[in-house]
C-alpha atoms as a PDB file:
ATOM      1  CA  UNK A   1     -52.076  15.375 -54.784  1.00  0.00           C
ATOM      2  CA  UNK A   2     -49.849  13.716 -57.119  1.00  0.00           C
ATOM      3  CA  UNK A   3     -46.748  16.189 -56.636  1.00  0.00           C
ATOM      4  CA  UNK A   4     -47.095  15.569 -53.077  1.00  0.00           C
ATOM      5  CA  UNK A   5     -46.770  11.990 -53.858  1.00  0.00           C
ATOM      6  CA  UNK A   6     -43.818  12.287 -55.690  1.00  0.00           C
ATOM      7  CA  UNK A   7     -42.202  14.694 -52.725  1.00  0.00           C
ATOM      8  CA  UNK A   8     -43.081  12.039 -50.099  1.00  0.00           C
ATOM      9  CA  UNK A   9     -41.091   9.535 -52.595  1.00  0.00           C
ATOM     10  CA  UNK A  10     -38.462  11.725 -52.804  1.00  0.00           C
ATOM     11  CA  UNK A  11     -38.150  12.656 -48.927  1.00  0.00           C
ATOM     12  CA  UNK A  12     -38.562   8.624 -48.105  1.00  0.00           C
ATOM     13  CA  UNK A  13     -35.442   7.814 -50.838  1.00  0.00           C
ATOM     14  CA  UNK A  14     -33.346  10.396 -49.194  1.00  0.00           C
ATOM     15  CA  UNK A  15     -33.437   9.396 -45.400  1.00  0.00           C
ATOM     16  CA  UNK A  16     -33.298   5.760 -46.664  1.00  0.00           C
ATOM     17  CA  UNK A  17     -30.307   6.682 -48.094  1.00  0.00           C
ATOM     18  CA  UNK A  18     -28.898   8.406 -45.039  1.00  0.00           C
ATOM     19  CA  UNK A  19     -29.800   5.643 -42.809  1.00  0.00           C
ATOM     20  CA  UNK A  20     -28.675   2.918 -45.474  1.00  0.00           C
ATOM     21  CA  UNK A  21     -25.023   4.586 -44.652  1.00  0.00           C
ATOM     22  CA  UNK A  22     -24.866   5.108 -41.237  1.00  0.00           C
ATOM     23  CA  UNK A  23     -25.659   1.653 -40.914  1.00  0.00           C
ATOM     24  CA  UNK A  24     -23.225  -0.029 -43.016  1.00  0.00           C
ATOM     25  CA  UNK A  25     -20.859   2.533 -41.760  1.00  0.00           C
ATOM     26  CA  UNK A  26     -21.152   0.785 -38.315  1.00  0.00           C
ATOM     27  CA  UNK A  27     -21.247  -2.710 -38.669  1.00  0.00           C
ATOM     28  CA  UNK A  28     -17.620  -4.290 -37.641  1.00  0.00           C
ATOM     29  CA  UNK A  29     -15.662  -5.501 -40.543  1.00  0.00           C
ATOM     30  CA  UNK A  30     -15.915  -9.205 -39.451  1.00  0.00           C
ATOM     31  CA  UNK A  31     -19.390  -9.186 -40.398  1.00  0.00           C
ATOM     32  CA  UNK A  32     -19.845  -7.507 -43.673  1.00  0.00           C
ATOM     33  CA  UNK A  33     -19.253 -10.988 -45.441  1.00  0.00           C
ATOM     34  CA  UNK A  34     -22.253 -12.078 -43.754  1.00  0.00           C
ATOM     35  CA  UNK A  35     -24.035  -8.667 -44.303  1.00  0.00           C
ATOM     36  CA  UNK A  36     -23.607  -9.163 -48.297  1.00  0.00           C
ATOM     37  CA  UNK A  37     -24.947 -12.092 -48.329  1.00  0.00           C
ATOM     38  CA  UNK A  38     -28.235 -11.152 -47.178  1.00  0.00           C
ATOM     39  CA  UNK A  39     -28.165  -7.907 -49.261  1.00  0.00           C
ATOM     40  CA  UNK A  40     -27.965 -10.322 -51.887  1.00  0.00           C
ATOM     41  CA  UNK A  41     -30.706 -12.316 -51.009  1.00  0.00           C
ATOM     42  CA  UNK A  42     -32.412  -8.999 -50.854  1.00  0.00           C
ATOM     43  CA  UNK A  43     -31.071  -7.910 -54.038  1.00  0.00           C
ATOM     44  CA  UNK A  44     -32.429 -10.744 -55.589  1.00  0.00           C
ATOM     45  CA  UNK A  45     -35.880 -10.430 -54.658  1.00  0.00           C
ATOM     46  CA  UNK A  46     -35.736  -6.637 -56.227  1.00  0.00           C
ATOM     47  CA  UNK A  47     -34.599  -8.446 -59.500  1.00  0.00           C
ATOM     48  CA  UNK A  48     -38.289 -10.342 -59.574  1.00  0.00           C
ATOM     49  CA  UNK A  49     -39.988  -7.299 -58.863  1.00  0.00           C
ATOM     50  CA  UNK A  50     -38.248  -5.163 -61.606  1.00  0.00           C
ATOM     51  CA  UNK A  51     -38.913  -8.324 -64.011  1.00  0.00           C
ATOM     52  CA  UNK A  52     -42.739  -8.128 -63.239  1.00  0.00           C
ATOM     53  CA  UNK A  53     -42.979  -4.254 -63.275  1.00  0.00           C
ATOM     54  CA  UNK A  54     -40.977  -5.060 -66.556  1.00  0.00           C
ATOM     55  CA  UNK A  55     -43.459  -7.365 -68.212  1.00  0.00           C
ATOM     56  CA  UNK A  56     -46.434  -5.434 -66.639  1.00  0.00           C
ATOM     57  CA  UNK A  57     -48.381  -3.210 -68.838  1.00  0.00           C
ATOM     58  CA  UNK A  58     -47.530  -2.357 -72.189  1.00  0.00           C
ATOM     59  CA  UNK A  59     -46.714   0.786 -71.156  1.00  0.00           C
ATOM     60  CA  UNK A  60     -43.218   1.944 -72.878  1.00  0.00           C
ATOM     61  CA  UNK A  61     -42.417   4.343 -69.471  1.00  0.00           C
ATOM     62  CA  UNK A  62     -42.770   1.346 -67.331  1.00  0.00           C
ATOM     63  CA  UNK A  63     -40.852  -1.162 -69.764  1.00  0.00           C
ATOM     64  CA  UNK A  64     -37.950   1.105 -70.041  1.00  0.00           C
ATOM     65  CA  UNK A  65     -37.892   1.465 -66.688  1.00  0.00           C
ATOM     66  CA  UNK A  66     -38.358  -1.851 -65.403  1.00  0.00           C
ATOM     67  CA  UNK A  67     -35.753  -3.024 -67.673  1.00  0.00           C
ATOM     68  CA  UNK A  68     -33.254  -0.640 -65.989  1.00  0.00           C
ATOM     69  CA  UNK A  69     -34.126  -1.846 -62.712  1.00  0.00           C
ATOM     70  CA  UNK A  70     -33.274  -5.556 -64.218  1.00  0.00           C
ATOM     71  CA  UNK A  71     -30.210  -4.506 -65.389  1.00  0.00           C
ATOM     72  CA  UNK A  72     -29.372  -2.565 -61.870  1.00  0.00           C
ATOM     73  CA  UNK A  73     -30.527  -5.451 -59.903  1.00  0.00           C
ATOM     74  CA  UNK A  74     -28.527  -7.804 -61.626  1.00  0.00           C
ATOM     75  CA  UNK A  75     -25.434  -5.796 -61.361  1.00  0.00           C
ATOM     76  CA  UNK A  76     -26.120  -5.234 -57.843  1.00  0.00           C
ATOM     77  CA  UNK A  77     -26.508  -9.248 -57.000  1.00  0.00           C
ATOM     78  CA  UNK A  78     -23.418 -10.179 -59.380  1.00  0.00           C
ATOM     79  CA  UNK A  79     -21.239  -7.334 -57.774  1.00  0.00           C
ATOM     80  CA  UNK A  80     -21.924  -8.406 -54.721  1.00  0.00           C
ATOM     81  CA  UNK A  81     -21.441 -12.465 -54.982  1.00  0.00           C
ATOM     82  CA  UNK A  82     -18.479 -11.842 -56.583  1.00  0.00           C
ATOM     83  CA  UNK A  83     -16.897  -9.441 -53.429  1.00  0.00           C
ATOM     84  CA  UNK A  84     -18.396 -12.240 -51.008  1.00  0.00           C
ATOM     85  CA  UNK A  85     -16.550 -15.329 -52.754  1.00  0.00           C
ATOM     86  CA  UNK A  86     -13.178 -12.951 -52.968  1.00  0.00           C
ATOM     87  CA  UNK A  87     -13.356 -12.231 -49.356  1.00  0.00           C
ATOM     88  CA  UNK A  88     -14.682 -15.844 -48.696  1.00  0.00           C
ATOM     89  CA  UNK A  89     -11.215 -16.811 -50.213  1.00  0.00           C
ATOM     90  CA  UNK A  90      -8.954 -14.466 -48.937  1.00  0.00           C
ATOM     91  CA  UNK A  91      -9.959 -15.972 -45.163  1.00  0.00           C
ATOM     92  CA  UNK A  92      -9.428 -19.334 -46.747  1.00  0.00           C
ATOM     93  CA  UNK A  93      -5.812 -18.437 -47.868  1.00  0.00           C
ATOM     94  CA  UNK A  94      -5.205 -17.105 -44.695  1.00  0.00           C
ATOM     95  CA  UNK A  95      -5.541 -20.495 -43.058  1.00  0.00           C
ATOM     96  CA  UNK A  96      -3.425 -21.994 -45.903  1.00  0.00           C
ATOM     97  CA  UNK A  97      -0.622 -19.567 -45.285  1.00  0.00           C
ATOM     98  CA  UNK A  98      -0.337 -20.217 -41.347  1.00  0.00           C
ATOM     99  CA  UNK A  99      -0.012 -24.015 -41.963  1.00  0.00           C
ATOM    100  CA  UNK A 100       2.260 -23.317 -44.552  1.00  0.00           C
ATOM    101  CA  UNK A 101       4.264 -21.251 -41.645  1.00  0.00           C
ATOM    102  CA  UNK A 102       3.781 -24.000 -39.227  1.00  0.00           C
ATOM    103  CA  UNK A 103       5.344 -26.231 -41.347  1.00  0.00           C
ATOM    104  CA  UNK A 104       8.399 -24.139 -41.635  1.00  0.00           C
ATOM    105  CA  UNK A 105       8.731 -23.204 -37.999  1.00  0.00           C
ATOM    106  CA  UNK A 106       8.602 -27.072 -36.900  1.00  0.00           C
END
């Protein structure tokens, strides 16, 4: 019963996986600003969970790997605030620039 458990798992991660990327490989690149922003939000509540699988039971298994899923989830969320605020200012300088060629032109 387990084992088939564990294949269901396994058969679930996959196709996740498959649909994760055809989705983000269709959204419009206008909106994947706004799409990691809410992977980040979502991101974010994955770093709670691994924090109270991580303190669960004294279990060593479970620490070890609740602690990895901190550390993943973290890197995930920082990763991905960081890309948002660099694309976030590379539309900002963008507007800079033109005014700076309007003032030029006129």
């Amino acid at each position: 019963m387990e084992s088939q458990l564990h294949v269901l798992g396994v058969v679930v991660f996959v196709l996740a996986g498959f649909v994760g990327h055809y989705v983000i490989h269709s959204v419009p690149t206008l909106l994947h600003t706004p799409l990691m922003s809410a992977t980040n939000a979502i991101s974010a509540i994955a770093v709670v969970a691994a924090v109270v699988v991580a303190g669960g039971e004294p279990n060593p298994v479970t620490t070890t790997l609740g602690v990895i899923a901190v550390a993943a989830a973290t890197t995930n969320v920082v990763g991905g605030f960081l890309i948002t605020n660099r694309m976030l200012k590379m539309f900002k300088g963008g507007a800079k620039n033109s005014d700076t060629d309007k003032k030029k032109a006129g």
